[in-house]
N, C-alpha and C. Protein backbone atom coordinates (compact mmCIF):
# COMPACT_ATOMS: atom_id res chain seq x y z
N UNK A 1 60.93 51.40 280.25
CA UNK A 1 62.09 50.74 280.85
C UNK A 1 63.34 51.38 280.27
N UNK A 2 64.16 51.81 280.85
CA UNK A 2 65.32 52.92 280.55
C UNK A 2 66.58 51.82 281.32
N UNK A 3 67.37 51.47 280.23
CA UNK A 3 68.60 50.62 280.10
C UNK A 3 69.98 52.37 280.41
N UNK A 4 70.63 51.66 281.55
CA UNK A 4 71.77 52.64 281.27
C UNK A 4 72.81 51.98 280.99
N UNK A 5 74.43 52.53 280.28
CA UNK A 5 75.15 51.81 280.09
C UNK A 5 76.09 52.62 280.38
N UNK A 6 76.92 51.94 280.83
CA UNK A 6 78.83 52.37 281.16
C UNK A 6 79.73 52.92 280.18
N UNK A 7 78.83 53.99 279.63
CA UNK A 7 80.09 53.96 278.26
C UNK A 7 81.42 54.61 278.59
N UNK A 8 81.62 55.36 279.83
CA UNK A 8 83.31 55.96 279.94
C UNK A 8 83.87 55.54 280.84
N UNK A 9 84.55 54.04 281.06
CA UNK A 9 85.30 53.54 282.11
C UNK A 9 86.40 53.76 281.65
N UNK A 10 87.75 53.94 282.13
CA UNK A 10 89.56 53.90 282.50
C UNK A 10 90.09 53.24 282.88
N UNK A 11 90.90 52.86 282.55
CA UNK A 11 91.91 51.43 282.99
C UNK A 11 93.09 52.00 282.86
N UNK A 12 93.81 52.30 284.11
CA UNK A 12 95.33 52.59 283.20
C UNK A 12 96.30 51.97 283.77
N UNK A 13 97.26 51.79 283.49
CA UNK A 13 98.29 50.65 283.49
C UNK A 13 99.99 51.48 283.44
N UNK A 14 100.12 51.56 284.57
CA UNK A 14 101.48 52.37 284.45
C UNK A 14 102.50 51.48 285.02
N UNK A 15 103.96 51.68 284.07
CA UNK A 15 105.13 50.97 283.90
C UNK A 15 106.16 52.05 284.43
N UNK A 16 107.25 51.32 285.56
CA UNK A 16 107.84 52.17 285.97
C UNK A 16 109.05 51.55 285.74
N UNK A 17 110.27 52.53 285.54
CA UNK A 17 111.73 52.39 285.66
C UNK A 17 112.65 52.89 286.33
N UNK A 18 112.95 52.07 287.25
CA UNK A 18 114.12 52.45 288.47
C UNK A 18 115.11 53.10 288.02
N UNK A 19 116.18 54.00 288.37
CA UNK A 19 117.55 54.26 288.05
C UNK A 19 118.14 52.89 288.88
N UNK A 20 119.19 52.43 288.93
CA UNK A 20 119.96 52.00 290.14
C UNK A 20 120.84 52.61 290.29
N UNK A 21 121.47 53.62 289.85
CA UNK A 21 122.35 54.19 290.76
C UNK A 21 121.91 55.11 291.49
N UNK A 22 120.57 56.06 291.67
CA UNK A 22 119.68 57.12 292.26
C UNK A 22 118.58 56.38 292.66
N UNK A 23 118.40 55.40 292.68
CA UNK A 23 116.85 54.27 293.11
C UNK A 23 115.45 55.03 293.09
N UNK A 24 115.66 55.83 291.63
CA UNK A 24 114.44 57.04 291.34
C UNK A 24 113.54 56.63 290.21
N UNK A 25 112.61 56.39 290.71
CA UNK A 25 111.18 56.10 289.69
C UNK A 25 111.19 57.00 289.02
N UNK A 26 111.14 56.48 287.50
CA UNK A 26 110.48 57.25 286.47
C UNK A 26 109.59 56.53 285.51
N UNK A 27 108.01 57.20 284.93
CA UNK A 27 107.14 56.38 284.18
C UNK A 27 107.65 56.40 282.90
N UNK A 28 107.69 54.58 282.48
CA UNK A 28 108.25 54.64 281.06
C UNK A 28 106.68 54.63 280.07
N UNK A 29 106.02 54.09 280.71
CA UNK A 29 104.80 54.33 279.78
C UNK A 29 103.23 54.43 280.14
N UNK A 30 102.30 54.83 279.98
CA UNK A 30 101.40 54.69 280.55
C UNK A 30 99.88 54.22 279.21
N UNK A 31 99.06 52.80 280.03
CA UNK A 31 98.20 52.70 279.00
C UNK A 31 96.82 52.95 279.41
N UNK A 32 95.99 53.12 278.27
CA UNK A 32 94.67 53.79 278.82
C UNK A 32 93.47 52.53 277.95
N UNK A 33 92.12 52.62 278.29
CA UNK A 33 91.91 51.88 277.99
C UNK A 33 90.30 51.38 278.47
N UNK A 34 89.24 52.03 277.44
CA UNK A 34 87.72 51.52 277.94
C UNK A 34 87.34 50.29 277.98
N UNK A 35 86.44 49.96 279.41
CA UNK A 35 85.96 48.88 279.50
C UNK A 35 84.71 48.83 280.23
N UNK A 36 83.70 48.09 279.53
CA UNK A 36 82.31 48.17 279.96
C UNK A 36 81.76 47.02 280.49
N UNK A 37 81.46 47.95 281.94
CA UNK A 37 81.57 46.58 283.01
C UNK A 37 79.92 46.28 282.91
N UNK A 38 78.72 46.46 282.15
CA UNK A 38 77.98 45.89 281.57
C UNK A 38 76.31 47.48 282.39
N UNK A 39 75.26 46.54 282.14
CA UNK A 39 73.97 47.42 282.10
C UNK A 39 73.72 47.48 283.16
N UNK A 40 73.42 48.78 284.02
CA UNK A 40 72.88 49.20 285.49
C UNK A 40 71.40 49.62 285.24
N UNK A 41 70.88 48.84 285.84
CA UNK A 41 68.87 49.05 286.06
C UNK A 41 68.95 50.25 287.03
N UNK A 42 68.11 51.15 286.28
CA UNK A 42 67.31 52.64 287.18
C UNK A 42 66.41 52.42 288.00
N UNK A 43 66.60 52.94 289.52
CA UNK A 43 66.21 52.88 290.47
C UNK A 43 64.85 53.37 290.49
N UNK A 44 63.62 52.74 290.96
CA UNK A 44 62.40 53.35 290.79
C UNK A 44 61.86 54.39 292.38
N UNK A 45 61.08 55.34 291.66
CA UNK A 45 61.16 56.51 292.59
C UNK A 45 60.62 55.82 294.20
N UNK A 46 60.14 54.49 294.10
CA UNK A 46 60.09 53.53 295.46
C UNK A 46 61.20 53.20 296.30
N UNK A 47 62.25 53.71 295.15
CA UNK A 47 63.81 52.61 296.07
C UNK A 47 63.67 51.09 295.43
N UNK A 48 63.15 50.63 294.27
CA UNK A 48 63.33 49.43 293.77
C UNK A 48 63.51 49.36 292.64
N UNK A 49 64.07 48.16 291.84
CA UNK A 49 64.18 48.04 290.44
C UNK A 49 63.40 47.33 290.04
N UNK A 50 63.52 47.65 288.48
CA UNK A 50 62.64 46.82 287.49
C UNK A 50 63.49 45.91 286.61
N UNK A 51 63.56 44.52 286.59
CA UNK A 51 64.53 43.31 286.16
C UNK A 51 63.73 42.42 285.75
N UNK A 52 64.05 42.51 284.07
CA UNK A 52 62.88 41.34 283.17
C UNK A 52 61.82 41.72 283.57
N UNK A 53 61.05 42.82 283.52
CA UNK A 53 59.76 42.94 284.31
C UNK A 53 59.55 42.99 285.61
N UNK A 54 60.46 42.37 286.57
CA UNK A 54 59.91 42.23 287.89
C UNK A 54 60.33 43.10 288.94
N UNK A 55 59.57 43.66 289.79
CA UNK A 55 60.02 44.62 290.97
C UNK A 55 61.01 44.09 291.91
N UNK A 56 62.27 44.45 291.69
CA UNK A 56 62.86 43.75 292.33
C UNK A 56 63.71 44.98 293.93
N UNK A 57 64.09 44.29 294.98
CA UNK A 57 64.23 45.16 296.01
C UNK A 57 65.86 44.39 296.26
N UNK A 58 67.12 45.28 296.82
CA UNK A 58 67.81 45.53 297.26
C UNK A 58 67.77 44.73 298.92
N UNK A 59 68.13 43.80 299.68
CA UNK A 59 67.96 43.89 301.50
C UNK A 59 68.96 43.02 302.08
N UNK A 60 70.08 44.03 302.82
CA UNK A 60 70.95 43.86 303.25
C UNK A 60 71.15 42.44 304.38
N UNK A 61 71.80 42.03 304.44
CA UNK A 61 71.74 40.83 305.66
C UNK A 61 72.87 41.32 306.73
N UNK A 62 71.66 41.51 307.88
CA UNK A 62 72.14 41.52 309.44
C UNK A 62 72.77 40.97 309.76
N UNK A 63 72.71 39.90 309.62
CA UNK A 63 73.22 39.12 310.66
C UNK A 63 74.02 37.29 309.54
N UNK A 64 75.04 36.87 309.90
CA UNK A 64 75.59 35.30 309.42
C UNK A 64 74.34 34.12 309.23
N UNK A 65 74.36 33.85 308.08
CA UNK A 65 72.72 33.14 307.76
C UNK A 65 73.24 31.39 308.11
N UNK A 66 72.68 30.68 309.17
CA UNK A 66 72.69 29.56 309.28
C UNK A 66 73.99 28.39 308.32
N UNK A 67 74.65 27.76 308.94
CA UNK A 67 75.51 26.71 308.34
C UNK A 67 76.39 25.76 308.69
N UNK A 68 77.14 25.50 308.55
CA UNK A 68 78.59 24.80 309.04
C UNK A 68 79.54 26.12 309.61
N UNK A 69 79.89 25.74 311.17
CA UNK A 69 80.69 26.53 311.68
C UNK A 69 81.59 25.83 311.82
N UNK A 70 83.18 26.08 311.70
CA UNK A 70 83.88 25.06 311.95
C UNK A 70 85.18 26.29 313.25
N UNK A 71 85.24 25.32 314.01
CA UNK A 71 85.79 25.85 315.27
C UNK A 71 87.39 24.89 315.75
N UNK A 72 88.02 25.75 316.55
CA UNK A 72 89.47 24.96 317.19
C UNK A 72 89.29 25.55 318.51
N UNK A 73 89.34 24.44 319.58
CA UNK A 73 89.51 25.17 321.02
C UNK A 73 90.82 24.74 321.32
N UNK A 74 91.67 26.71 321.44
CA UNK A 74 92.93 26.38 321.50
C UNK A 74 93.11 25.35 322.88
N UNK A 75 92.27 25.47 324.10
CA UNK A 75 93.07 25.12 325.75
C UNK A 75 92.97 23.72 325.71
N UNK A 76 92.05 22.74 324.24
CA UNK A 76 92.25 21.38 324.91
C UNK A 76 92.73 21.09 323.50
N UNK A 77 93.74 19.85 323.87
CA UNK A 77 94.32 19.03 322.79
C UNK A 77 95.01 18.02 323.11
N UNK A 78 94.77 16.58 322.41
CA UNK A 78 95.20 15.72 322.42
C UNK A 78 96.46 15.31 323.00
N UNK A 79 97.10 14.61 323.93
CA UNK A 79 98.03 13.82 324.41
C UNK A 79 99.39 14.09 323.57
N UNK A 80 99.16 14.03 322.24
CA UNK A 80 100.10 14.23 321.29
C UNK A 80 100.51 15.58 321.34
N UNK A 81 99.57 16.76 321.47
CA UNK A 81 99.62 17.86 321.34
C UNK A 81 98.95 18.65 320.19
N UNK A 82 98.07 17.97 319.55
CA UNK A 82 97.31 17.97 318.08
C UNK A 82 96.51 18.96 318.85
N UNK A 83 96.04 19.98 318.10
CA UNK A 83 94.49 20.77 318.63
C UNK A 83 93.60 19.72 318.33
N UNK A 84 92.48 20.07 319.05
CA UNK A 84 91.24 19.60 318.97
C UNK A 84 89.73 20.33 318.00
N UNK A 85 89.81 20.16 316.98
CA UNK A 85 88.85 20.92 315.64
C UNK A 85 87.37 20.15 315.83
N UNK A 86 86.21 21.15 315.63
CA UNK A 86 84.94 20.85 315.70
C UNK A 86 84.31 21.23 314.40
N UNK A 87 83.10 20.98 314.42
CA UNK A 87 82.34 21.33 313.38
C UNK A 87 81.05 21.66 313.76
N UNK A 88 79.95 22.15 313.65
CA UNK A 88 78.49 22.84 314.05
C UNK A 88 77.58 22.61 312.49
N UNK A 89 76.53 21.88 312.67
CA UNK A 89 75.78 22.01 311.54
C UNK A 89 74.40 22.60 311.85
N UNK A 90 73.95 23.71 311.76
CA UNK A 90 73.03 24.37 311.99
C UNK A 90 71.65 24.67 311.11
């Protein structure tokens, strides 16, 4: 089991100073700065990983998975002029 880790991330942080009489950017400072956004699991020569032991697979979703749809039909509305709001529980 082969752990990889992030050891050379960059962060930099640049500070700028206007003239106002020429309205011309110039950098007053710039900061730098590693940060390790944590452990990436190696891909097995299947296309899957290995996590705590277990084969684990990657699978994208097609399609909006079942729920609460909540809807406004602009053409009808109340007397007052209020829209009319629905809800769908699926």
């Amino acid at each position: 089991f082969i752990v990889w880790k992030v050891q050379e991330v960059s962060f930099k942080e640049v500070k700028y100073v206007v003239d106002e009489e020429t309205s011309e950017k110039s950098i007053k400072y710039v900061k730098e700065q590693e940060v390790s956004i944590g452990d990436l699991p190696t891909m097995t020569s299947h296309g899957t990983f290995i996590i705590n032991g277990i084969e684990r697979v990657i699978v994208s979703q097609m399609h909006r998975s079942p729920g609460v749809f909540f809807d406004s039909d602009k053409g009808k509305t109340y007397s007052s002029g209020k829209l009319i709001y629905s809800a769908r529980i699926i």
